[in-house]
C-alpha atoms as a PDB file:
ATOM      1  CA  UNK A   1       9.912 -13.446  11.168  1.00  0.00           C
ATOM      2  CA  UNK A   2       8.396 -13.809   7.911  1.00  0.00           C
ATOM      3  CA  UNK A   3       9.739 -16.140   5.423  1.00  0.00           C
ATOM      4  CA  UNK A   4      10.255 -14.332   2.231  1.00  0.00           C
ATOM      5  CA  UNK A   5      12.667 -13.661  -0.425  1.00  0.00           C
ATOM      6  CA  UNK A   6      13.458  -9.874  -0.772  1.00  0.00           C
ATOM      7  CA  UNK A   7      13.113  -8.478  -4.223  1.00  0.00           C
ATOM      8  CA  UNK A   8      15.572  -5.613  -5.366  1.00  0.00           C
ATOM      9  CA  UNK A   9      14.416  -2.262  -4.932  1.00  0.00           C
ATOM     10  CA  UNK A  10      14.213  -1.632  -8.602  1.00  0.00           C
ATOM     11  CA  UNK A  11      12.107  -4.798  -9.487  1.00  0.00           C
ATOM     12  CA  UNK A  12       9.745  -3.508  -7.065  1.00  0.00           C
ATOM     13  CA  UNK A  13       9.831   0.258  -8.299  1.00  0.00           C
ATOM     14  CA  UNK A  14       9.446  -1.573 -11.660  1.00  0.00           C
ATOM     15  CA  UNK A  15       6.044  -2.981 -10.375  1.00  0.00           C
ATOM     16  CA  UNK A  16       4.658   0.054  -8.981  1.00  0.00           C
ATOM     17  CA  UNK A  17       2.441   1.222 -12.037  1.00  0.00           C
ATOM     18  CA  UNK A  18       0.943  -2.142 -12.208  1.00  0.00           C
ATOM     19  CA  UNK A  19       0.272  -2.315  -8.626  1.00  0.00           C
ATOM     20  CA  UNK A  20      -1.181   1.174  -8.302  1.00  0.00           C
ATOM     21  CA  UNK A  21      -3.762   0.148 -10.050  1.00  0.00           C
ATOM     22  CA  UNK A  22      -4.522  -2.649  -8.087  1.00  0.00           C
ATOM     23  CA  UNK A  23      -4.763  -0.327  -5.183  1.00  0.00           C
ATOM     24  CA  UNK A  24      -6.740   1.769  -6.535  1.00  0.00           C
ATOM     25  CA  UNK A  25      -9.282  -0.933  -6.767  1.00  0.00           C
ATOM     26  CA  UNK A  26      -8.763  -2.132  -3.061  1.00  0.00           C
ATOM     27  CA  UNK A  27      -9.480   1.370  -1.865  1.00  0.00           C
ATOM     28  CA  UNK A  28     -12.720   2.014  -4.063  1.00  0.00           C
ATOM     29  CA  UNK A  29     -15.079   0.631  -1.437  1.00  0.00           C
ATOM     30  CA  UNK A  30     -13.803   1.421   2.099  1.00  0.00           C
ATOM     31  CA  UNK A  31     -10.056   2.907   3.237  1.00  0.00           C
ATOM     32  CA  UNK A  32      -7.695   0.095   4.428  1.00  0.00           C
ATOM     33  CA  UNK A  33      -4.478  -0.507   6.293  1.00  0.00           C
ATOM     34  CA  UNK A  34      -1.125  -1.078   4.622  1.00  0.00           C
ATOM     35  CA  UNK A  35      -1.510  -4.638   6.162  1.00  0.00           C
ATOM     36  CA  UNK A  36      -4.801  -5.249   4.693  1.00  0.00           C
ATOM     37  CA  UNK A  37      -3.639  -4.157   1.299  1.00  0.00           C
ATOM     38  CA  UNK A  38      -0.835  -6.212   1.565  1.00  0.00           C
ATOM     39  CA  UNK A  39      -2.875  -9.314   3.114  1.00  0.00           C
ATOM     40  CA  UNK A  40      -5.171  -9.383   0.007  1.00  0.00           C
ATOM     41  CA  UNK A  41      -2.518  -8.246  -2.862  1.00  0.00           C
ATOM     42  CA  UNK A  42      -0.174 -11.196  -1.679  1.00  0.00           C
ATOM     43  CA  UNK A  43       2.604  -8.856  -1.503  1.00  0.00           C
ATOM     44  CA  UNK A  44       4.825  -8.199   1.635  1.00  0.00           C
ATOM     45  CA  UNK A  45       4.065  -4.629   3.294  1.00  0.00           C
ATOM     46  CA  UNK A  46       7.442  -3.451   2.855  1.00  0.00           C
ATOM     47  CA  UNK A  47       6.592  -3.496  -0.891  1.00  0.00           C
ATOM     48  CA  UNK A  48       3.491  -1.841  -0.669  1.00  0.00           C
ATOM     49  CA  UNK A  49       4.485   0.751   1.759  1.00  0.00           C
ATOM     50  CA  UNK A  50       7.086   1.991  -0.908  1.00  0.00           C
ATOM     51  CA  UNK A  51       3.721   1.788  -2.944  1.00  0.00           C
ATOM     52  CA  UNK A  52       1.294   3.528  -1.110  1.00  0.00           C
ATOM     53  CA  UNK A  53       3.851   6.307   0.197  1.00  0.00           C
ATOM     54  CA  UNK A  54       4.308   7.108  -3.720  1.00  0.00           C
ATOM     55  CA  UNK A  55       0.560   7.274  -4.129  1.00  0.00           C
ATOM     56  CA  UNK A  56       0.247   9.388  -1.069  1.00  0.00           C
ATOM     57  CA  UNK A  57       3.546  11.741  -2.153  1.00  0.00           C
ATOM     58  CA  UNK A  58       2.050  12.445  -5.353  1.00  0.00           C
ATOM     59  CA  UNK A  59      -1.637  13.192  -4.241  1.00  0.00           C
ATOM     60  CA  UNK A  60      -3.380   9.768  -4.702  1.00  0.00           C
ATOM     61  CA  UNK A  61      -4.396   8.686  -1.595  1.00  0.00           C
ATOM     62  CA  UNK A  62      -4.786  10.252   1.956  1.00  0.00           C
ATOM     63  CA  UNK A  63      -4.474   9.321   5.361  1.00  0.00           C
ATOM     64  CA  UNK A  64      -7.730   8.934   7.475  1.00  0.00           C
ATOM     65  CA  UNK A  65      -7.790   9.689  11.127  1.00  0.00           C
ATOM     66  CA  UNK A  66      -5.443   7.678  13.776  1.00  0.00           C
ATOM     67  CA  UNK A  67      -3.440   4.946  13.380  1.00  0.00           C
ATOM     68  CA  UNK A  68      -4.762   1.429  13.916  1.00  0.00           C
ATOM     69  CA  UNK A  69      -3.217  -0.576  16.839  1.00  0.00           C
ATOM     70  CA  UNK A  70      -0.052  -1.669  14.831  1.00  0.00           C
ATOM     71  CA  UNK A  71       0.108   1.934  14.037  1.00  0.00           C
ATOM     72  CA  UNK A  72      -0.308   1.711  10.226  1.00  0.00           C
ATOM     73  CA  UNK A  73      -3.067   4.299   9.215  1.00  0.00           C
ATOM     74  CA  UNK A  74      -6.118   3.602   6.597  1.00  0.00           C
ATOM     75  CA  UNK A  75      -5.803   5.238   3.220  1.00  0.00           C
ATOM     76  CA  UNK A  76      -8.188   6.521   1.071  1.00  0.00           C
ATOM     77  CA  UNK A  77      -8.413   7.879  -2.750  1.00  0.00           C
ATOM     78  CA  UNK A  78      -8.162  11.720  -2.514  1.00  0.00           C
ATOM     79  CA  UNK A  79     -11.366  13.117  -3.816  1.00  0.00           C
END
């Protein structure tokens, strides 16, 4: 288990705009994993799943093919 302190759900909605951006950027190259995002952001992946599931809700990003062997899928920009 990971040792981290858990931010409110409201500082971390707070965040999103300036994170999306961020994301944006990590997925300009090649799609990547939740955990990947996470791994280079330095922010947990609960965080940026609530991140990237916004993105995806409102037309952002897209799913690409299977899931990995944890089972989180790669995201892309939507073209």
């Amino acid at each position: 288990m990971e040792n981290q302190i858990t931010r409110d759900l409201a500082e971390v909605m707070r965040d999103e705009m300036a994170i999306k951006d961020k994301i944006v950027d990590q997925l300009r190259e090649v799609p990547r994993t939740i955990s990947e995002i996470a791994d280079s952001l330095g922010y947990p992946k609960h965080e940026v799943v609530f991140w990237v599931m916004a993105m995806w809700r409102y037309g952002t990003l897209e799913e690409t093919g299977s899931p990995d062997d944890e089972g989180y899928y790669q995201y892309q920009l939507k073209e």
